[in-house]
Protein backbone atom coordinates (compact mmCIF):
# COMPACT_ATOMS: atom_id res chain seq x y z
CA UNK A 1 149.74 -66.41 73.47
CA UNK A 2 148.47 -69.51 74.63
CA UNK A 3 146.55 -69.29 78.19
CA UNK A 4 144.68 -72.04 80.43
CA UNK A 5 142.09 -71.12 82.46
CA UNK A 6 140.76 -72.75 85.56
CA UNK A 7 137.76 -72.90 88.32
CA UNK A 8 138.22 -73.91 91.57
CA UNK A 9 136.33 -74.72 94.63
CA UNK A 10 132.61 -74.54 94.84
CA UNK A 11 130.55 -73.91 91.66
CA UNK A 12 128.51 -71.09 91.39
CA UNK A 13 126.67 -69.36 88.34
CA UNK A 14 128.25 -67.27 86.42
CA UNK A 15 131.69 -68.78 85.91
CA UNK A 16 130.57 -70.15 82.06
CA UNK A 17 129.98 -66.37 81.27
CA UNK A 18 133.58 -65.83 82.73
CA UNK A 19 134.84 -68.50 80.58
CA UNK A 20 132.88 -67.85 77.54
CA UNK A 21 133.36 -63.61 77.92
CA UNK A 22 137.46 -64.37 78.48
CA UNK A 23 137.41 -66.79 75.56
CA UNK A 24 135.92 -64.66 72.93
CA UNK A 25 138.38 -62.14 73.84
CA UNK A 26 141.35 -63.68 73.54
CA UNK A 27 140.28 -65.05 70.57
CA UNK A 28 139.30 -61.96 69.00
CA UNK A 29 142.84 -60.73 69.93
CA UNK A 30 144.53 -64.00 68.21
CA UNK A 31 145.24 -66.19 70.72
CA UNK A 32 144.19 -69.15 72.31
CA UNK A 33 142.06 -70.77 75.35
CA UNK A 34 143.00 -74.22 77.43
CA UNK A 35 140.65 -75.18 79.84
CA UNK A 36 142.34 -77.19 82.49
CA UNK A 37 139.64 -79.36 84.31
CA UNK A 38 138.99 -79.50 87.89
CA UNK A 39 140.86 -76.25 88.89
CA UNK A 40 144.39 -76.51 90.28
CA UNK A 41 143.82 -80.50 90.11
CA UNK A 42 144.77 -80.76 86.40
CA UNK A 43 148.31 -79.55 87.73
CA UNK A 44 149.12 -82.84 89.69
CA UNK A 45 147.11 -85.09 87.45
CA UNK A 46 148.84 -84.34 84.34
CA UNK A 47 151.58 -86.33 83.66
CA UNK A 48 153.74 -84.50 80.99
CA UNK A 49 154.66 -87.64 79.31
CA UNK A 50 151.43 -89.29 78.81
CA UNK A 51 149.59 -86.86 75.76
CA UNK A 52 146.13 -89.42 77.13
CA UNK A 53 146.59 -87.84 80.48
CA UNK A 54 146.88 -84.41 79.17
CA UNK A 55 143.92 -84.72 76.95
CA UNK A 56 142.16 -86.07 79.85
CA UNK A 57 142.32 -83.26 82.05
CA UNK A 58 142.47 -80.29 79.49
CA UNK A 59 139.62 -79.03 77.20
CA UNK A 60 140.74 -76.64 74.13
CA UNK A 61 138.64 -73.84 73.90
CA UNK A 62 137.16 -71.33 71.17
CA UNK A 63 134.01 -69.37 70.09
CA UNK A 64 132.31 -72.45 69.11
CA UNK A 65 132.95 -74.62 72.41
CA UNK A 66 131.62 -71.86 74.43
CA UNK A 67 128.87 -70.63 72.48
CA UNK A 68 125.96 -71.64 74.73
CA UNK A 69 127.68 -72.07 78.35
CA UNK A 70 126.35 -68.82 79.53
CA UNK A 71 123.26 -69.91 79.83
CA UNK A 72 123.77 -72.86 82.54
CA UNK A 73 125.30 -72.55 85.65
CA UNK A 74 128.33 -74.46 87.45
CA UNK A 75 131.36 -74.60 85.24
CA UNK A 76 131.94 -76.95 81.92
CA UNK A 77 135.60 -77.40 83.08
CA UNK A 78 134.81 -78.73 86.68
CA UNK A 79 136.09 -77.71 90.21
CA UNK A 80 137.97 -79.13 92.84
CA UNK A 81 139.24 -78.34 96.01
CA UNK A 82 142.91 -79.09 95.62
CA UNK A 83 146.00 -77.55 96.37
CA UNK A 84 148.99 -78.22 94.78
CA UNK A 85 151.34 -77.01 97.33
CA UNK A 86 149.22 -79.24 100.15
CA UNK A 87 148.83 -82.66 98.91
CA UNK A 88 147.73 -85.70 101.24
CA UNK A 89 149.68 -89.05 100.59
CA UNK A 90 146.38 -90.62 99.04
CA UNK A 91 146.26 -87.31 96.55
CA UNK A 92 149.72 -88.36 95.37
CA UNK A 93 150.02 -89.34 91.44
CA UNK A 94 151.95 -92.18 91.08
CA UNK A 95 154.08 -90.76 88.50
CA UNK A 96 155.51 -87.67 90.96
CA UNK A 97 158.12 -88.33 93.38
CA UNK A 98 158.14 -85.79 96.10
CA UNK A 99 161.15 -84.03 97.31
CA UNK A 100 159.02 -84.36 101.15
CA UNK A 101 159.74 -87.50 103.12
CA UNK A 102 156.08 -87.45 104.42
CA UNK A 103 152.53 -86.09 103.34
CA UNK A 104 151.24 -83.17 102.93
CA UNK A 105 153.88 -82.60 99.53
CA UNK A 106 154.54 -79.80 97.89
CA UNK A 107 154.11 -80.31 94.23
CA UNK A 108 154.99 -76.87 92.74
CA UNK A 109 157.15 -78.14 91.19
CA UNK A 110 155.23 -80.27 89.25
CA UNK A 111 153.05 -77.51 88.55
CA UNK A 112 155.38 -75.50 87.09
CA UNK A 113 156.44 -78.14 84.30
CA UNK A 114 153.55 -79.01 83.52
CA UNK A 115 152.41 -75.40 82.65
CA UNK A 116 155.60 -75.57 80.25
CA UNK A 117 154.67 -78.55 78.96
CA UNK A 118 151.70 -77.34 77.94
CA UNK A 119 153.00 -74.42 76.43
CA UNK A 120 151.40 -71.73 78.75
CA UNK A 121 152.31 -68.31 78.86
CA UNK A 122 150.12 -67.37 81.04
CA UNK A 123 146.82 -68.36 84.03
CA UNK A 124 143.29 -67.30 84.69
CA UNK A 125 142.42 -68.88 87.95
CA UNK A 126 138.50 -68.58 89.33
CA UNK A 127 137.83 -69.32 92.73
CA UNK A 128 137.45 -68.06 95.92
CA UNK A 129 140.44 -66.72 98.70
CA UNK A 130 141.98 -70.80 98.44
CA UNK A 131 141.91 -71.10 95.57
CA UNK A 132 143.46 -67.35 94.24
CA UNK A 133 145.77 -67.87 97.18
CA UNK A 134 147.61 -70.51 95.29
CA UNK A 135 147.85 -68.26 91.86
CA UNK A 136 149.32 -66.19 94.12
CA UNK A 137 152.08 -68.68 94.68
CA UNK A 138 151.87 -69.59 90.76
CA UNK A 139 152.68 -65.57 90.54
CA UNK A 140 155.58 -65.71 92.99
CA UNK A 141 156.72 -68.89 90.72
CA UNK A 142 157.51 -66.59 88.03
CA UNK A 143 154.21 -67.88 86.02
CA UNK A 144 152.03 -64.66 84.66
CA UNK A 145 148.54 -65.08 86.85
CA UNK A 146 145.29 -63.15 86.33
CA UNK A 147 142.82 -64.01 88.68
CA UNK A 148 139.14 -63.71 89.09
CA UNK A 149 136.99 -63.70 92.72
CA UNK A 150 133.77 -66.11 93.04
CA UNK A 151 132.18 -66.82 95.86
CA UNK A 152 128.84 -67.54 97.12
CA UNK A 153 129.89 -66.20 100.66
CA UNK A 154 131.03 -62.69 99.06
CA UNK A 155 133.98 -62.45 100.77
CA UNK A 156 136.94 -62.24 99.14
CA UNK A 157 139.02 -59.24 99.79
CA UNK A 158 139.75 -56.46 97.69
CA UNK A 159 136.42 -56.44 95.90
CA UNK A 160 132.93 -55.52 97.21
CA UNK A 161 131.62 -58.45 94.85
CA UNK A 162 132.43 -61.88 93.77
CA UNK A 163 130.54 -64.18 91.31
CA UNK A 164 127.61 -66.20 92.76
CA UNK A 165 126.41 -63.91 95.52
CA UNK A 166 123.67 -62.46 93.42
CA UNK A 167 122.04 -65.68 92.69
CA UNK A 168 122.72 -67.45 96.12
CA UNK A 169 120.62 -64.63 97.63
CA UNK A 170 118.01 -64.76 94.67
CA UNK A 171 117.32 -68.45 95.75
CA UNK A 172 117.61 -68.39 98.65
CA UNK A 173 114.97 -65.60 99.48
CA UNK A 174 112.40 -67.21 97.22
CA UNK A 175 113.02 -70.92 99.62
CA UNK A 176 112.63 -68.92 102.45
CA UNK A 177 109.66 -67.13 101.13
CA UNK A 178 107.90 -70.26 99.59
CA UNK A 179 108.41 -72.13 102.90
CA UNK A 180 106.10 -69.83 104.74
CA UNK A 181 103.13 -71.67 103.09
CA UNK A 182 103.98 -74.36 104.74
CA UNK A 183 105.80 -73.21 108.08
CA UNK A 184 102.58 -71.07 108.22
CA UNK A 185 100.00 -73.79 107.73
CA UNK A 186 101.33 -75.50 110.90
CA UNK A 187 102.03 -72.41 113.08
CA UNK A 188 105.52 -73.68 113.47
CA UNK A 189 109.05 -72.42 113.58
CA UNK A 190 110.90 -72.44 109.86
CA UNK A 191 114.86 -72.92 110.61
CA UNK A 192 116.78 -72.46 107.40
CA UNK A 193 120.41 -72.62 107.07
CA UNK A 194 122.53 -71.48 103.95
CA UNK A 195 126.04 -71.76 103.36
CA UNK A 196 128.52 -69.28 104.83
CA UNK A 197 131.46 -70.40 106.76
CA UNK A 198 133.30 -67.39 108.46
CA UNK A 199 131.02 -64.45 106.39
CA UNK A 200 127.80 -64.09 107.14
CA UNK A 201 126.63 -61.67 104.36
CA UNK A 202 124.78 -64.22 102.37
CA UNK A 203 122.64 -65.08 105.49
CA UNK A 204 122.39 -61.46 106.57
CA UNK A 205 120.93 -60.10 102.80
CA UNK A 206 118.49 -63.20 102.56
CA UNK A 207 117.20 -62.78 105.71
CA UNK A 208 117.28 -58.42 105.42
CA UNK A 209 115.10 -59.02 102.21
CA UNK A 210 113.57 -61.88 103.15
CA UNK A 211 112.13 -59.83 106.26
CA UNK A 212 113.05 -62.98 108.59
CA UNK A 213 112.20 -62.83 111.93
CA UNK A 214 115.63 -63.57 112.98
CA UNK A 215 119.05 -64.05 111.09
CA UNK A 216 122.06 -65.71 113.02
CA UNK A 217 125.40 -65.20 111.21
CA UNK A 218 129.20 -66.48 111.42
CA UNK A 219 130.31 -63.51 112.90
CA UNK A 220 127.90 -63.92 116.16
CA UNK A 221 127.37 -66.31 118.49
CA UNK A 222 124.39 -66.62 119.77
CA UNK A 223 122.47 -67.21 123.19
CA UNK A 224 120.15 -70.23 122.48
CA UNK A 225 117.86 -68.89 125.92
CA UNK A 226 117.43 -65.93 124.07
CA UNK A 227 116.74 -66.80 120.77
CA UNK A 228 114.26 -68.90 121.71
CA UNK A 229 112.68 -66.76 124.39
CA UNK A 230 112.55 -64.27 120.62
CA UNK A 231 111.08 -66.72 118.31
CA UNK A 232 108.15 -67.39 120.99
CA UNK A 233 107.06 -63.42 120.71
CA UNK A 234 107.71 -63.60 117.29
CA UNK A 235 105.39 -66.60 116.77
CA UNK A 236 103.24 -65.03 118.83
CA UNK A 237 103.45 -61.96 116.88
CA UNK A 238 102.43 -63.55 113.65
CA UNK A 239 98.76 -63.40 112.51
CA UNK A 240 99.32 -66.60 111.15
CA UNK A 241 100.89 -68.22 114.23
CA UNK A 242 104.85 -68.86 112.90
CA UNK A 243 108.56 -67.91 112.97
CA UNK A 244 111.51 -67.70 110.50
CA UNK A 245 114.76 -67.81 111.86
CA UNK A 246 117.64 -67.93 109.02
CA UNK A 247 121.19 -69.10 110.08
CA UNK A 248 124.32 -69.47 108.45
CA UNK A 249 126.15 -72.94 107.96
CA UNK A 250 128.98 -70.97 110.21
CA UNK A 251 127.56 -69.52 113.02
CA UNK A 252 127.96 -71.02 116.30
CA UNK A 253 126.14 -70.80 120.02
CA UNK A 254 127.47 -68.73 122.98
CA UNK A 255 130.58 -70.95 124.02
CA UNK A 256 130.03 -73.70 120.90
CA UNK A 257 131.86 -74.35 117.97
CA UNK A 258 131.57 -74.58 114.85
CA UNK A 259 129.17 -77.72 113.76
CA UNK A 260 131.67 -79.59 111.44
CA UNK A 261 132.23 -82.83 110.12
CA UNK A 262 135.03 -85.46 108.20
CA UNK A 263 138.19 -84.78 107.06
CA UNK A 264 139.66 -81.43 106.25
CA UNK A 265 140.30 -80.30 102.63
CA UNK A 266 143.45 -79.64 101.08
CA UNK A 267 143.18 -75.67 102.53
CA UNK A 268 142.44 -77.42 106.12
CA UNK A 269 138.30 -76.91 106.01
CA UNK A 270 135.89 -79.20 106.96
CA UNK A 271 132.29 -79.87 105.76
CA UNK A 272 130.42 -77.56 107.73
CA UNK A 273 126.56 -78.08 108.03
CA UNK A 274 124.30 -78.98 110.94
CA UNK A 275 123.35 -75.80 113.17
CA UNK A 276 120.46 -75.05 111.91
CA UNK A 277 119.16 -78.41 112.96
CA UNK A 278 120.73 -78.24 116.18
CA UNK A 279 119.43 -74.90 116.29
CA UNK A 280 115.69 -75.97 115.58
CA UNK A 281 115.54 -79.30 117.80
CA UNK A 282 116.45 -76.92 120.86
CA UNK A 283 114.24 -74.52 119.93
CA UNK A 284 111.39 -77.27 119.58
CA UNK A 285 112.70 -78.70 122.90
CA UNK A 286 113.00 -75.66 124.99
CA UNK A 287 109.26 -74.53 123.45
CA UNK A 288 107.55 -77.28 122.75
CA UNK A 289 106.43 -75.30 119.53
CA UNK A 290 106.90 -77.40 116.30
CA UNK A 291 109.94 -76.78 114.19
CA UNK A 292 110.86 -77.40 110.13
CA UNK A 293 113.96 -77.57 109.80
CA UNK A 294 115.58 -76.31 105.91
CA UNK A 295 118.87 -76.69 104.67
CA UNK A 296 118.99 -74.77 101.12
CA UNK A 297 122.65 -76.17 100.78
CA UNK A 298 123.67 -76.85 97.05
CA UNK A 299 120.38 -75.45 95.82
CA UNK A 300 121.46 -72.14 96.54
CA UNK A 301 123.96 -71.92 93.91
CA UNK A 302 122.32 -74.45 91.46
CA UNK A 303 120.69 -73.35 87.99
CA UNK A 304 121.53 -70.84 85.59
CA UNK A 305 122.77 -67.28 86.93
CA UNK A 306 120.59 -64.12 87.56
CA UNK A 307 121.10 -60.98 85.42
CA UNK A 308 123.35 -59.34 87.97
CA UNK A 309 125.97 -62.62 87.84
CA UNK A 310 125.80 -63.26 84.49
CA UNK A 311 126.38 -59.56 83.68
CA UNK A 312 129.36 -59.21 86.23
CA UNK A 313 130.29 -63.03 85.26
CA UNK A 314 130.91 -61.61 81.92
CA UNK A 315 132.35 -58.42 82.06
CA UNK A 316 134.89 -59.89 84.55
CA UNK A 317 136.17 -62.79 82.00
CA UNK A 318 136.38 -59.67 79.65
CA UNK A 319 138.53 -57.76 82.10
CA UNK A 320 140.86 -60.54 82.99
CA UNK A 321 141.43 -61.19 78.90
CA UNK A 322 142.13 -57.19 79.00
CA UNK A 323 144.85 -57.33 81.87
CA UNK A 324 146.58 -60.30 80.15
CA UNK A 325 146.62 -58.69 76.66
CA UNK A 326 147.84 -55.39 78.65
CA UNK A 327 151.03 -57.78 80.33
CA UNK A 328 149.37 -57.04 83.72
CA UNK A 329 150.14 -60.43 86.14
CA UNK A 330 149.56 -61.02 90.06
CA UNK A 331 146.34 -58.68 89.91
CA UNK A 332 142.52 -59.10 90.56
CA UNK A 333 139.14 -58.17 88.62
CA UNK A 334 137.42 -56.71 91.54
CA UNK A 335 134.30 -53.91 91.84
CA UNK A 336 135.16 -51.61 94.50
CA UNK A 337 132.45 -48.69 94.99
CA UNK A 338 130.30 -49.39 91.99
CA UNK A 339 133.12 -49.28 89.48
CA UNK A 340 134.88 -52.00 88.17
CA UNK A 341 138.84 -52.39 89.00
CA UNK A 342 141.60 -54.31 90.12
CA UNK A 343 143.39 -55.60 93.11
CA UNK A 344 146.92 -57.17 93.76
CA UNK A 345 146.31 -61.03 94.79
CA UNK A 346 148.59 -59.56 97.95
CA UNK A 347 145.22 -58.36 99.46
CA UNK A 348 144.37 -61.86 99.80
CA UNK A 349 147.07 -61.55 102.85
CA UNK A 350 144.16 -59.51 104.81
CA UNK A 351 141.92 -62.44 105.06
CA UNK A 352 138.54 -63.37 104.35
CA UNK A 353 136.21 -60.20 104.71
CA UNK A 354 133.19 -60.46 107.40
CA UNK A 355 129.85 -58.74 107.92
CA UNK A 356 130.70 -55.27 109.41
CA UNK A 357 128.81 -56.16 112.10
CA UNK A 358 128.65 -52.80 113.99
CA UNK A 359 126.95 -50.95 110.69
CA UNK A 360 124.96 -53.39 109.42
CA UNK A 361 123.74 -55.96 112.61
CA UNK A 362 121.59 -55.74 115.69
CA UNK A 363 124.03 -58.38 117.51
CA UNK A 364 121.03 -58.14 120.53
CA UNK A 365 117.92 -59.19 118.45
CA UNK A 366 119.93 -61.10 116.29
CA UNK A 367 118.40 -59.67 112.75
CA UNK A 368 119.72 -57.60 110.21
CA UNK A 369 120.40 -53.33 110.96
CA UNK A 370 120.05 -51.08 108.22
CA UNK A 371 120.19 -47.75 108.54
CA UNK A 372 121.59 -44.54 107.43
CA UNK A 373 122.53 -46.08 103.93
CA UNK A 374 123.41 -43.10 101.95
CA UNK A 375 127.52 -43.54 101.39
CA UNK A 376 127.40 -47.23 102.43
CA UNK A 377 128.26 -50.63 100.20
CA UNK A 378 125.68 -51.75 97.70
CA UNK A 379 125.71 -55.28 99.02
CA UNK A 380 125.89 -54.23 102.69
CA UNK A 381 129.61 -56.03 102.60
């Protein structure tokens, strides 16, 4: 067989171990790897006529190409946020002619040939809900799909744990931790905001082991009397005169939205970022106490993976080479209870998966609630 593999959306670490586990699989089993660069992009950027354009955005891979990628983070084929089946007018490669009058354009079509032009028989796409929910539509094309989850936010469905989370949490407890010198040294108020658009796990964990005074997450809005009416007793509190208040990039005020900004994506997101300085100015306003405002941002899922994503990294590029050497298409790696297993990409029909908010969140003192945790999730998803 001859398979491509691609990553799509943001990076995180522990998609090289994917790539380099899956690799040395398949070619231990006799076949061979294609990276396609820039996830589903390489399917509307290839023109099957042009063998520059094709070596352009495809990277042949084997033992050798792969041998040291484990040990950085991001991905050596590149990401990007595109959708083949949702492409803007100015996404449009001059050598496809769509069968849509007007944009967005449906180039499936286009995806499909090239995947025989390259001589595919099969895909290993890694990404997050977007991006598997277009293999999906690659497996409804007829085209054998195996897909694997990564996501920073944790929340794909189906599994209890996607690539990245482990080391998004690892950093960002050790920011939030290593700001106190200097949120302490001026008795102020640290606000820190990490990624998490609709999920607030990552937010919730950080600030849980973090022991943050207060954690507001996607799933949440918050009163902004309140919260500051808290961080003043918690300031107050402190020995050391200061407050840490951790919020996702997704969580919004008591009748707000979401704080977003430019043009949406091919999956119809836009940048999200901005409430945690909101949140602090206010704070700082309705106080007078001084605030530092933090956003972690990219840093979070920068640098080499921990030992928990580069050990689940691997074993699920090792699993996805397994279900394609077993025939198995339209299915998931996934860990569900501990053990590792597999889902149909149909459970990406239930939508992105959210903090159980009842079980694990005090929604009145906005900070994490953990209790009772014998039978419960590892990662409190």
């Amino acid at each position: 067989m001859r398979i491509g593999i691609l990553t799509g959306g943001g990076d995180v670490p522990g998609l090289n171990p994917a790539i380099k586990s899956f690799t040395n699989r398949m070619d231990e089993a006799g076949h061979s790897v294609l990276g396609l660069r820039r996830g589903w992009g390489a399917m509307i950027c290839i023109d099957p006529d042009d063998p520059r354009s094709i070596s352009a955005h495809t990277m042949p891979l084997d033992p050798l190409a792969v041998r040291t990628i484990d040990r950085t983070g991001g991905t050596i084929l590149h990401s990007s946020r595109t959708n083949p089946g949702r492409v803007a007018e100015e996404g449009l490669p001059p050598f496809v002619t769509p069968s849509e009058s007007e944009a967005p354009y449906d180039l499936t079509g286009h995806a499909v040939r090239v995947i025989e032009r390259l001589g595919l028989d099969a895909l290993v796409a890694i990404g997050g809900d977007d991006t598997l929910s277009y293999a999906l539509r690659m497996h409804h094309e007829g085209i054998p799909v195996v897909a694997i989850p990564k996501t920073m936010d944790n929340d794909v469905p189906g599994t209890d744990y996607c690539i990245g989370f482990s080391t998004a949490v690892t950093r960002s407890v050790g920011f939030i931790n290593d700001l106190r010198s200097a949120v302490g040294s001026h008795e102020r108020v640290a606000v820190v905001e990490l990624f998490g658009r609709y999920s607030g796990e990552t937010s919730l964990v950080s600030g849980y082991l973090a022991s943050a005074d207060r954690t507001l997450i996607a799933e949440v809005p918050f009163d902004m009397d309140r919260l500051a009416a808290m961080v003043v007793a918690d300031r107050a509190a402190n020995p050391s005169s200061y407050a840490v208040v951790v919020v996702s990039e997704g969580a919004t005020m008591l009748g707000g939205e979401r704080v977003e900004s430019g043009a949406a994506d091919a999956y119809g997101h836009r940048k999200l970022g901005g409430i945690g300085e909101t949140t602090g100015n206010l704070i700082k306003r309705m106080t007078g106490i001084g605030v530092m405002n933090q956003r972690v941002g990219y840093l979070m899922r920068s640098g080499p993976p921990d030992v928990l994503d580069l050990m689940v990294g691997t074993n699920f590029g090792t699993m996805a080479a397994e279900m394609l050497l077993a025939g198995t298409s339209g299915d998931m790696v996934a860990i569900r209870r501990g053990v590792y297993t597999t889902a149909g990409l149909e459970v990406l029909a239930e939508g992105a998966r959210r903090v159980d908010v009842e079980t694990f969140y005090d929604a009145e003192a906005y900070r994490p609630r953990v209790r009772s945790l014998v039978g419960k999730p590892m990662f409190l998803s």
